[in-house]
PDB file of N, CA and C in Angstrom:
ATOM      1  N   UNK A   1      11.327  -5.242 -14.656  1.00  0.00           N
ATOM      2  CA  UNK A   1      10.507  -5.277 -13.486  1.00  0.00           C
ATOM      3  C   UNK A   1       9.112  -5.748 -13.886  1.00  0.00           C
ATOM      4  N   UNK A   2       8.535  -6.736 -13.216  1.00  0.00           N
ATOM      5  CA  UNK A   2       7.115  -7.634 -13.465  1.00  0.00           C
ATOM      6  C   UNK A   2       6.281  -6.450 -12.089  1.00  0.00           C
ATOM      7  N   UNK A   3       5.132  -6.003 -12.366  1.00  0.00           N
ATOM      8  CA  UNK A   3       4.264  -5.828 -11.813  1.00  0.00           C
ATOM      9  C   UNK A   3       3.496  -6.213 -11.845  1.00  0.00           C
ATOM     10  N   UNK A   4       2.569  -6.729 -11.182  1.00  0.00           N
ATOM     11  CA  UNK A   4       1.327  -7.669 -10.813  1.00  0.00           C
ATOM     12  C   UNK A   4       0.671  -6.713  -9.639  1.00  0.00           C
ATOM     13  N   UNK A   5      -0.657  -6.224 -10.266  1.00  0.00           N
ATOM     14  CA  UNK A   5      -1.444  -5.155  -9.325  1.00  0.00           C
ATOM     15  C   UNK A   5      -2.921  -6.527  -8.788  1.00  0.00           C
ATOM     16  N   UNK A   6      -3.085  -6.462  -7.648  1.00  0.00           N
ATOM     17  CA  UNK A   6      -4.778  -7.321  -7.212  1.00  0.00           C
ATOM     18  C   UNK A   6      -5.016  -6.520  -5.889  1.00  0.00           C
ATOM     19  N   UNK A   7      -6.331  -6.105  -5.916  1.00  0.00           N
ATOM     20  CA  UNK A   7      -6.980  -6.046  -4.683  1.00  0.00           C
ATOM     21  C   UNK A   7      -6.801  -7.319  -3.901  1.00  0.00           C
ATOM     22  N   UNK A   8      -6.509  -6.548  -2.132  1.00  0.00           N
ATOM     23  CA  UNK A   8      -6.354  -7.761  -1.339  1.00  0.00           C
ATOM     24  C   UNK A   8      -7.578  -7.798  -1.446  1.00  0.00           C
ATOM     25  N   UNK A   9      -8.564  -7.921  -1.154  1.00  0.00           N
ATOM     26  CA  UNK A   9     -10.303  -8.590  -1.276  1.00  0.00           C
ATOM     27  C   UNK A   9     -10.325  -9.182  -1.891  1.00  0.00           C
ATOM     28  N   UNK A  10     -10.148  -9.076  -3.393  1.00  0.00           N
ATOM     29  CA  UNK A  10     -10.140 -10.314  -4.228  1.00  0.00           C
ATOM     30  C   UNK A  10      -9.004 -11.047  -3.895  1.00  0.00           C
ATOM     31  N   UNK A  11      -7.909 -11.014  -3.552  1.00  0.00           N
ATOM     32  CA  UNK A  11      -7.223 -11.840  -3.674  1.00  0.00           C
ATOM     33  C   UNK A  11      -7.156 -12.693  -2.596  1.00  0.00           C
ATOM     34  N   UNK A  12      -7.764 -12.144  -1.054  1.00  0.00           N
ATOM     35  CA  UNK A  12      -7.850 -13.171   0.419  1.00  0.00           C
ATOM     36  C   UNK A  12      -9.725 -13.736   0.471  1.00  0.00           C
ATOM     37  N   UNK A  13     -10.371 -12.327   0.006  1.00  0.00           N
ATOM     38  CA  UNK A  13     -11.462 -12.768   0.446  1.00  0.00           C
ATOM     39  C   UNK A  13     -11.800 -11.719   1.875  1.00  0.00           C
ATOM     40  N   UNK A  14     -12.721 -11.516   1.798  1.00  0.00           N
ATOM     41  CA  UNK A  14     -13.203 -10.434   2.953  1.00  0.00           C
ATOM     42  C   UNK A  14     -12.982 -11.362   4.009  1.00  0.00           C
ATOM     43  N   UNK A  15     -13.456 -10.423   5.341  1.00  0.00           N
ATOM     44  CA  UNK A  15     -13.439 -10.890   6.974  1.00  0.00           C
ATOM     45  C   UNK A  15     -12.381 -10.500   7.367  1.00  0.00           C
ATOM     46  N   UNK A  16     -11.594 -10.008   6.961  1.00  0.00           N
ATOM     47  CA  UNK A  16     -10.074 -10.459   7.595  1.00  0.00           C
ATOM     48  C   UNK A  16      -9.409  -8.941   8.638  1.00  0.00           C
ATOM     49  N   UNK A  17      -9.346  -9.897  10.173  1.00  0.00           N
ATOM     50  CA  UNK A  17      -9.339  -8.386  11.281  1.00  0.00           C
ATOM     51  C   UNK A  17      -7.933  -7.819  10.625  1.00  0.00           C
ATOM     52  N   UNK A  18      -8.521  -6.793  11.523  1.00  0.00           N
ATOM     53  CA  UNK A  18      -7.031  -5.088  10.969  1.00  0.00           C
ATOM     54  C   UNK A  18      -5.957  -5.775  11.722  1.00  0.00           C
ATOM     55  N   UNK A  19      -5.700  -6.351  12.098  1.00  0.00           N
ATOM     56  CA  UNK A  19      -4.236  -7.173  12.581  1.00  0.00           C
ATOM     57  C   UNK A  19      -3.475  -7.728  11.877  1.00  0.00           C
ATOM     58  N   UNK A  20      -4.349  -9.111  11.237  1.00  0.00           N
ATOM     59  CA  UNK A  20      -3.784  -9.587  10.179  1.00  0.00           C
ATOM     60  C   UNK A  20      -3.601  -9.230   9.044  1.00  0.00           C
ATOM     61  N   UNK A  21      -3.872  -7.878   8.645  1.00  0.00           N
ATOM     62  CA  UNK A  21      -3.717  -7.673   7.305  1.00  0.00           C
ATOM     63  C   UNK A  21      -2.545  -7.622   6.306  1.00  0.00           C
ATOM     64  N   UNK A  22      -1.719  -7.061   7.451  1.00  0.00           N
ATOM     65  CA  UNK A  22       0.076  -6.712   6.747  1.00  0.00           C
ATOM     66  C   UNK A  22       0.709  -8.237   6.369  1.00  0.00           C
ATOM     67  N   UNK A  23      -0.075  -9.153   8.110  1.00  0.00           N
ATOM     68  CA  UNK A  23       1.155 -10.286   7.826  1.00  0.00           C
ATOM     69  C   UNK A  23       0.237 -11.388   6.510  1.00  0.00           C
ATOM     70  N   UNK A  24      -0.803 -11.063   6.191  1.00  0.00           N
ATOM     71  CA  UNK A  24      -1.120 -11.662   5.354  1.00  0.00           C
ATOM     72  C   UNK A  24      -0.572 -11.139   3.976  1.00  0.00           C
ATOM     73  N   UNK A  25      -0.593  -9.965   3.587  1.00  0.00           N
ATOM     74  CA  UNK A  25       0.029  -9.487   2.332  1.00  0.00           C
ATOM     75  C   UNK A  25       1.440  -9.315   2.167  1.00  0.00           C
ATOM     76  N   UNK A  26       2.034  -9.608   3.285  1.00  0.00           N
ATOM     77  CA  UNK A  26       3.534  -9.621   3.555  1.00  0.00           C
ATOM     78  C   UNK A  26       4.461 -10.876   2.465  1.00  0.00           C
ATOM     79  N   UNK A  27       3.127 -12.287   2.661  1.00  0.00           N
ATOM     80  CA  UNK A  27       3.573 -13.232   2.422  1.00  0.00           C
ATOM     81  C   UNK A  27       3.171 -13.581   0.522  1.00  0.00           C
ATOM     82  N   UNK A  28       2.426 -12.374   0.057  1.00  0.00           N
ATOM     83  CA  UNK A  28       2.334 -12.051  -1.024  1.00  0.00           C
ATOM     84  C   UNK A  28       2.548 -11.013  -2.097  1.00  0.00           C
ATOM     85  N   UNK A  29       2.908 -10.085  -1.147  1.00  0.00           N
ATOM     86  CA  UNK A  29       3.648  -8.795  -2.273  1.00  0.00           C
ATOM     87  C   UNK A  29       4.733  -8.245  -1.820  1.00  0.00           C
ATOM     88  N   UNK A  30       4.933  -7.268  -2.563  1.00  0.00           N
ATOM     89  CA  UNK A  30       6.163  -6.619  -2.094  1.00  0.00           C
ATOM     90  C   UNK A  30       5.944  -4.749  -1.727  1.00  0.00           C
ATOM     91  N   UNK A  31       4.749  -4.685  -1.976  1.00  0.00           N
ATOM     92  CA  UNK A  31       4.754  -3.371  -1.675  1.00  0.00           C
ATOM     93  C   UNK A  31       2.908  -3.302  -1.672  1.00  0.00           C
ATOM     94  N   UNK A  32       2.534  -2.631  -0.339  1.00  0.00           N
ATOM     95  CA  UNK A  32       1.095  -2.942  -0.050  1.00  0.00           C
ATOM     96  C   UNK A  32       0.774  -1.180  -0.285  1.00  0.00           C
ATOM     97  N   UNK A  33       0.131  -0.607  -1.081  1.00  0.00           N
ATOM     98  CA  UNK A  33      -0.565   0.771  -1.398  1.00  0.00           C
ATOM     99  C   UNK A  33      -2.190   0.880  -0.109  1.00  0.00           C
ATOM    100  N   UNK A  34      -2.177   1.613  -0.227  1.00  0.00           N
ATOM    101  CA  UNK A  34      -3.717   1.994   0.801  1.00  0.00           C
ATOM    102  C   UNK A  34      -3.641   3.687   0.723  1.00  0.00           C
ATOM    103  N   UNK A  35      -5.052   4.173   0.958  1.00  0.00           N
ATOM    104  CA  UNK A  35      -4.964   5.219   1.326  1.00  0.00           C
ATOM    105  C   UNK A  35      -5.518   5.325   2.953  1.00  0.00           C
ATOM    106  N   UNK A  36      -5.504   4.187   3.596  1.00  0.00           N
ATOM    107  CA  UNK A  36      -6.095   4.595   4.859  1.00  0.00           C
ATOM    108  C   UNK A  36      -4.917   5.333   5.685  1.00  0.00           C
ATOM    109  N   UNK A  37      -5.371   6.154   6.034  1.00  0.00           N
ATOM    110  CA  UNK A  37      -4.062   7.351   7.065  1.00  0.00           C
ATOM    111  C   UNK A  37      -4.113   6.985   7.838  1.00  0.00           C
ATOM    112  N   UNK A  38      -4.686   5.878   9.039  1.00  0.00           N
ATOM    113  CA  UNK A  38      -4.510   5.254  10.111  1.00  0.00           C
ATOM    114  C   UNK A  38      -3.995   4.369  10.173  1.00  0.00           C
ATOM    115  N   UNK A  39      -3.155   3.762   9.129  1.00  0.00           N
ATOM    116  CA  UNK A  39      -2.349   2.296   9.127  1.00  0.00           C
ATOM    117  C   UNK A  39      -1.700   2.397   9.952  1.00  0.00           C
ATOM    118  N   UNK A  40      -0.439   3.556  10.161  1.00  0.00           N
ATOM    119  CA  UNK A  40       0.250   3.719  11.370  1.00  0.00           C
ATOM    120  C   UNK A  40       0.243   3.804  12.172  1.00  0.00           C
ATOM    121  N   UNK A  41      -0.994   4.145  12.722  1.00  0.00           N
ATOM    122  CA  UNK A  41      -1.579   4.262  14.463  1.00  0.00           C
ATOM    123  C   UNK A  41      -2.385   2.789  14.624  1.00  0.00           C
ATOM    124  N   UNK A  42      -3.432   1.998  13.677  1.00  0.00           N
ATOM    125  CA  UNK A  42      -3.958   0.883  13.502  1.00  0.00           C
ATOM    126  C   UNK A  42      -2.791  -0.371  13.748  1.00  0.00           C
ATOM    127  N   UNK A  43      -1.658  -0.310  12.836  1.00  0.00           N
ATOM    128  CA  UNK A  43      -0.975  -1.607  12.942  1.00  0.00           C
ATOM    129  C   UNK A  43       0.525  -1.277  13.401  1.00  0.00           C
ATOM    130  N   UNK A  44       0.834  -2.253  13.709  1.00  0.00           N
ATOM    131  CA  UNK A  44       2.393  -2.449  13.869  1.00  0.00           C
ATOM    132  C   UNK A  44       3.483  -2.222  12.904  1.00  0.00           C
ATOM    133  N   UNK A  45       3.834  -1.377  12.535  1.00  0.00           N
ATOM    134  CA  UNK A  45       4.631  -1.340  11.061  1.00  0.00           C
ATOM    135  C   UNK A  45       6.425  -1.714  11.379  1.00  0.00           C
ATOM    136  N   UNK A  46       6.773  -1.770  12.676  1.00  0.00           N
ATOM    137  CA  UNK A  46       7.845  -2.312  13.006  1.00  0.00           C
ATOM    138  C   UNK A  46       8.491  -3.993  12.782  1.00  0.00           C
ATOM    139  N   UNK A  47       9.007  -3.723  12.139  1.00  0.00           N
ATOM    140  CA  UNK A  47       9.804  -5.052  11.471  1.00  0.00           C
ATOM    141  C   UNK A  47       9.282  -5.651  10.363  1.00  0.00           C
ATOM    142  N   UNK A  48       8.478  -5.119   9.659  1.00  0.00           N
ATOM    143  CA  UNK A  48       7.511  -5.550   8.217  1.00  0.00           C
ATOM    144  C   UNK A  48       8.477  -5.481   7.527  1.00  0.00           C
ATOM    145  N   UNK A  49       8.153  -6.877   6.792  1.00  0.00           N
ATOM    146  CA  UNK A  49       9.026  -7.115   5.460  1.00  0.00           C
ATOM    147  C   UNK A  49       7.971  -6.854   3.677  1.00  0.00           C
ATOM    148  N   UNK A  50       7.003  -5.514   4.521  1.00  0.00           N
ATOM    149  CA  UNK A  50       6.694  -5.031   2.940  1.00  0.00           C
ATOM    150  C   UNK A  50       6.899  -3.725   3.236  1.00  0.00           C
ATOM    151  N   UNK A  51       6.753  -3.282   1.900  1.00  0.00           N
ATOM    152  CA  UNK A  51       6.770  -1.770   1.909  1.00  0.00           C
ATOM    153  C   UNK A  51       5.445  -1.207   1.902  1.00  0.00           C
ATOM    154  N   UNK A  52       5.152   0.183   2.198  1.00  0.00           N
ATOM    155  CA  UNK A  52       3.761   0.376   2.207  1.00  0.00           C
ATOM    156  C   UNK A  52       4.073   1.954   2.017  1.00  0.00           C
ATOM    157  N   UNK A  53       2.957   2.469   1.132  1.00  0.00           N
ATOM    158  CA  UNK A  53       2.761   3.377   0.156  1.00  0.00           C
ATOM    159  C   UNK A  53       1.198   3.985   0.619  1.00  0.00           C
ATOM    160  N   UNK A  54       1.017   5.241   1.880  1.00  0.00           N
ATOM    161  CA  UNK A  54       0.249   5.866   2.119  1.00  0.00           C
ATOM    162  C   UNK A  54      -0.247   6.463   0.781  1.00  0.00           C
ATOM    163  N   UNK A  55      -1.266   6.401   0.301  1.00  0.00           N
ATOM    164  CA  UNK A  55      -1.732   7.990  -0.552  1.00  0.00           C
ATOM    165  C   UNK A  55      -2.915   8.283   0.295  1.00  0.00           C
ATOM    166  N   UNK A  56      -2.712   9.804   0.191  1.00  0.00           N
ATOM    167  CA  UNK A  56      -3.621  10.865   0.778  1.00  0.00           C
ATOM    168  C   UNK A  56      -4.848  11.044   0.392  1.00  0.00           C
ATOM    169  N   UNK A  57      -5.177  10.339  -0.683  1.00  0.00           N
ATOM    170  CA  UNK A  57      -6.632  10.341  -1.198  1.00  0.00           C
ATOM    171  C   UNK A  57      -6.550   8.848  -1.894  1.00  0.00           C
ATOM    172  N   UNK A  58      -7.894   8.684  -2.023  1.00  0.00           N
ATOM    173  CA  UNK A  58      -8.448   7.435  -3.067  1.00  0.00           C
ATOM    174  C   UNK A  58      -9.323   7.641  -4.536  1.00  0.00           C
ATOM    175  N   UNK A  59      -9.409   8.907  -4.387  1.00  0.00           N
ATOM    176  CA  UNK A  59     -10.509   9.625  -5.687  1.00  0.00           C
ATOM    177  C   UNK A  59      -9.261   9.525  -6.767  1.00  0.00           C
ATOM    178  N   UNK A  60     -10.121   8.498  -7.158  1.00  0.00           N
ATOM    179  CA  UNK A  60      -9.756   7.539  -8.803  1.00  0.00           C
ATOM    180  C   UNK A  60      -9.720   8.945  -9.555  1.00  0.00           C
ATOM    181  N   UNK A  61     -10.203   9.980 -10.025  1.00  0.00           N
ATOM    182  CA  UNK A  61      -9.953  11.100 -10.692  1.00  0.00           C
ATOM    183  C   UNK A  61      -8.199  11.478 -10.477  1.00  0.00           C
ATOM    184  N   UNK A  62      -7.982  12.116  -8.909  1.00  0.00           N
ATOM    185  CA  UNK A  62      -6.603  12.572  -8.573  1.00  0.00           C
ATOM    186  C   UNK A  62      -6.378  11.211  -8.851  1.00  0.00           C
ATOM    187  N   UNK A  63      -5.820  10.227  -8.429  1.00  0.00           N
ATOM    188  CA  UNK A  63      -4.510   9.280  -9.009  1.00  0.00           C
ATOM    189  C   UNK A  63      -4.860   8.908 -10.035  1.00  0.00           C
ATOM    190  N   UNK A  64      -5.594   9.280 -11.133  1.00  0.00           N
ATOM    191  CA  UNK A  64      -5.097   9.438 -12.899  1.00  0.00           C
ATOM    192  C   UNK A  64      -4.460  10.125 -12.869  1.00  0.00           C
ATOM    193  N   UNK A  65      -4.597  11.673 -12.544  1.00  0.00           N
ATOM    194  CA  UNK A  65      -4.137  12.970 -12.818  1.00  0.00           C
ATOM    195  C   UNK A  65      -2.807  12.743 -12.452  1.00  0.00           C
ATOM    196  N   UNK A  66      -2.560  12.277 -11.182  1.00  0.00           N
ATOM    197  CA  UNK A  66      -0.900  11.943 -10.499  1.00  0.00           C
ATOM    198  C   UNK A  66      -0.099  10.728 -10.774  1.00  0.00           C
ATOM    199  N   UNK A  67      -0.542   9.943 -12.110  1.00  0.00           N
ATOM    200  CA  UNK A  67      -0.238   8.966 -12.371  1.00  0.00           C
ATOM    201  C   UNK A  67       1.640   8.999 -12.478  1.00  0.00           C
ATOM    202  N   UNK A  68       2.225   9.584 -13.109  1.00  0.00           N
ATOM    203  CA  UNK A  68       3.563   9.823 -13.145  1.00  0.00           C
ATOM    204  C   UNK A  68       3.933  10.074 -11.490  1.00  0.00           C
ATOM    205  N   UNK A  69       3.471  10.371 -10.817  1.00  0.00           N
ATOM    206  CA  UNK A  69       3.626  11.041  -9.576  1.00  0.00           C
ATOM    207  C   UNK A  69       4.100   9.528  -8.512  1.00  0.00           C
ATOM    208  N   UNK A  70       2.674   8.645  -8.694  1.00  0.00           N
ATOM    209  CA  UNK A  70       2.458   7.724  -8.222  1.00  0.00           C
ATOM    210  C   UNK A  70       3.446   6.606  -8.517  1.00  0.00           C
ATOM    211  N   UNK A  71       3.710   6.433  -9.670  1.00  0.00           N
ATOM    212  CA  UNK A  71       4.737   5.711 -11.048  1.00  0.00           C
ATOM    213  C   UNK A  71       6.261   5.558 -10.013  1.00  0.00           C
ATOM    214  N   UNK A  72       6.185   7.183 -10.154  1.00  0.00           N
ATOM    215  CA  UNK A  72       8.077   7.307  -9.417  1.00  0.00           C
ATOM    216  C   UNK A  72       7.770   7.004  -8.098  1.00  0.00           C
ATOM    217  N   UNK A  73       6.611   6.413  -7.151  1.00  0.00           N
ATOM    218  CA  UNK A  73       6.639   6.422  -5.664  1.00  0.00           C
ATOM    219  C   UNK A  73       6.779   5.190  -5.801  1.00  0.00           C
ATOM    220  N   UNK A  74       6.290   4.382  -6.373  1.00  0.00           N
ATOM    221  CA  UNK A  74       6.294   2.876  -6.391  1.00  0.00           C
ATOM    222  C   UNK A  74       7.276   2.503  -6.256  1.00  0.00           C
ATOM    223  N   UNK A  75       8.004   2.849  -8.056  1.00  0.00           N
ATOM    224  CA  UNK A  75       9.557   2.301  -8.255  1.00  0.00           C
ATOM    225  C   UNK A  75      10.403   2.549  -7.618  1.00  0.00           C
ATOM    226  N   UNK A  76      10.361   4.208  -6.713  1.00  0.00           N
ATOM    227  CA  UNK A  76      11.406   3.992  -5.394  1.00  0.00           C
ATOM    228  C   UNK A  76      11.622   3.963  -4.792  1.00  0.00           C
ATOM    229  N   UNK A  77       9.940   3.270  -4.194  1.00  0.00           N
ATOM    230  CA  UNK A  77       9.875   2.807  -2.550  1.00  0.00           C
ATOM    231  C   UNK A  77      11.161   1.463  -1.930  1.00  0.00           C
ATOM    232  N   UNK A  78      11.356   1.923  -0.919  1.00  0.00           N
ATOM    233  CA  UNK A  78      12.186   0.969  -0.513  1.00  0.00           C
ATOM    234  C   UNK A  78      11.846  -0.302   0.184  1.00  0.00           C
ATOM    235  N   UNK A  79      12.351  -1.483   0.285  1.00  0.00           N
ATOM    236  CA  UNK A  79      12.019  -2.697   1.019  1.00  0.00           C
ATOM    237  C   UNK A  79      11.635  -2.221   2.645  1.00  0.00           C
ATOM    238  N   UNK A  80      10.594  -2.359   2.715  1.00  0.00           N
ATOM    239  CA  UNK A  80      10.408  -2.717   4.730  1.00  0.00           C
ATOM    240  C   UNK A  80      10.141  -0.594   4.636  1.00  0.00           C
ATOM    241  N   UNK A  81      10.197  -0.211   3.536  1.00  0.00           N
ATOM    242  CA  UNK A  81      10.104   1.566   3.918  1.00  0.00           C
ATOM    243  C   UNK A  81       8.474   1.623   3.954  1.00  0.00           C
ATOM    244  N   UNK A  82       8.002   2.360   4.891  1.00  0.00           N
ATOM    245  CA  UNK A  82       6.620   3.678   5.070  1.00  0.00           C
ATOM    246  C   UNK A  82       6.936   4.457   4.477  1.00  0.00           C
ATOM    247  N   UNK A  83       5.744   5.373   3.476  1.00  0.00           N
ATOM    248  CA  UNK A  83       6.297   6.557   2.559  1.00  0.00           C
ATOM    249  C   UNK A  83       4.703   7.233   2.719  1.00  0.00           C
ATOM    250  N   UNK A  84       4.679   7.982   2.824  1.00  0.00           N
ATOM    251  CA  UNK A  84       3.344   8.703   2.641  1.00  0.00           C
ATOM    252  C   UNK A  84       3.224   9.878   1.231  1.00  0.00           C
ATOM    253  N   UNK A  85       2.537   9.381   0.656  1.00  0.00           N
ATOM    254  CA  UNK A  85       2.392  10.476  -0.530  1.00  0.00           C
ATOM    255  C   UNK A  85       1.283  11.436  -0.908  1.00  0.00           C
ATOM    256  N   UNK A  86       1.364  12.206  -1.261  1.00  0.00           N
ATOM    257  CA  UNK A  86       0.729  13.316  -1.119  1.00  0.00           C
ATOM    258  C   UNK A  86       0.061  13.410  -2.451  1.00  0.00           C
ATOM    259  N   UNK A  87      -0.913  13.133  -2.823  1.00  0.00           N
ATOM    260  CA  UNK A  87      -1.426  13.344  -4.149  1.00  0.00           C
ATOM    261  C   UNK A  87      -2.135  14.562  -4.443  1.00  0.00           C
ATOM    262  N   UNK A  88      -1.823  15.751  -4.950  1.00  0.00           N
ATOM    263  CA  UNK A  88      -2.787  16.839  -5.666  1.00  0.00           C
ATOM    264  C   UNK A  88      -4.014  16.841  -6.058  1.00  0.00           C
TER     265      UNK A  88
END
């Protein structure tokens, strides 16, 4: 398995409305991480061909600490699955 991690910012470039965001990273990854808890009420997550990986926090401290945690959410997120994870 090849992983390739980039911020979408660096990788589109700022500006870009909360609409387009999925179908833009759709057409470049395979699994989009965020911790924003409003993705699901914000966007359309019906019929997305990425996967997307809620975490409950962004404090770079907890996801070191939950790194194994995070590790097994990745590898067994499913195609087109929402998963919300809960980080300690």
């Amino acid at each position: 398995m090849v992983i390739s991690v980039q911020t979408f910012r660096i990788k589109v470039g700022g500006g870009i409305k909360n609409g387009d965001l999925l179908q833009l990273a759709e057409g470049e990854f395979d699994l989009f991480i965020t911790s924003d808890q409003n993705i699901r009420y914000q966007q359309n997550l019906t019929g997305r061909r990425i996967a997307i990986l809620e975490l409950s926090t962004n404090d770079l401290h907890c996801l070191q600490q939950a790194a194994e945690l995070l590790a097994e959410a990745i590898a067994t997120v499913g195609v087109n699955e929402f998963r919300q994870l809960t980080i300690p």
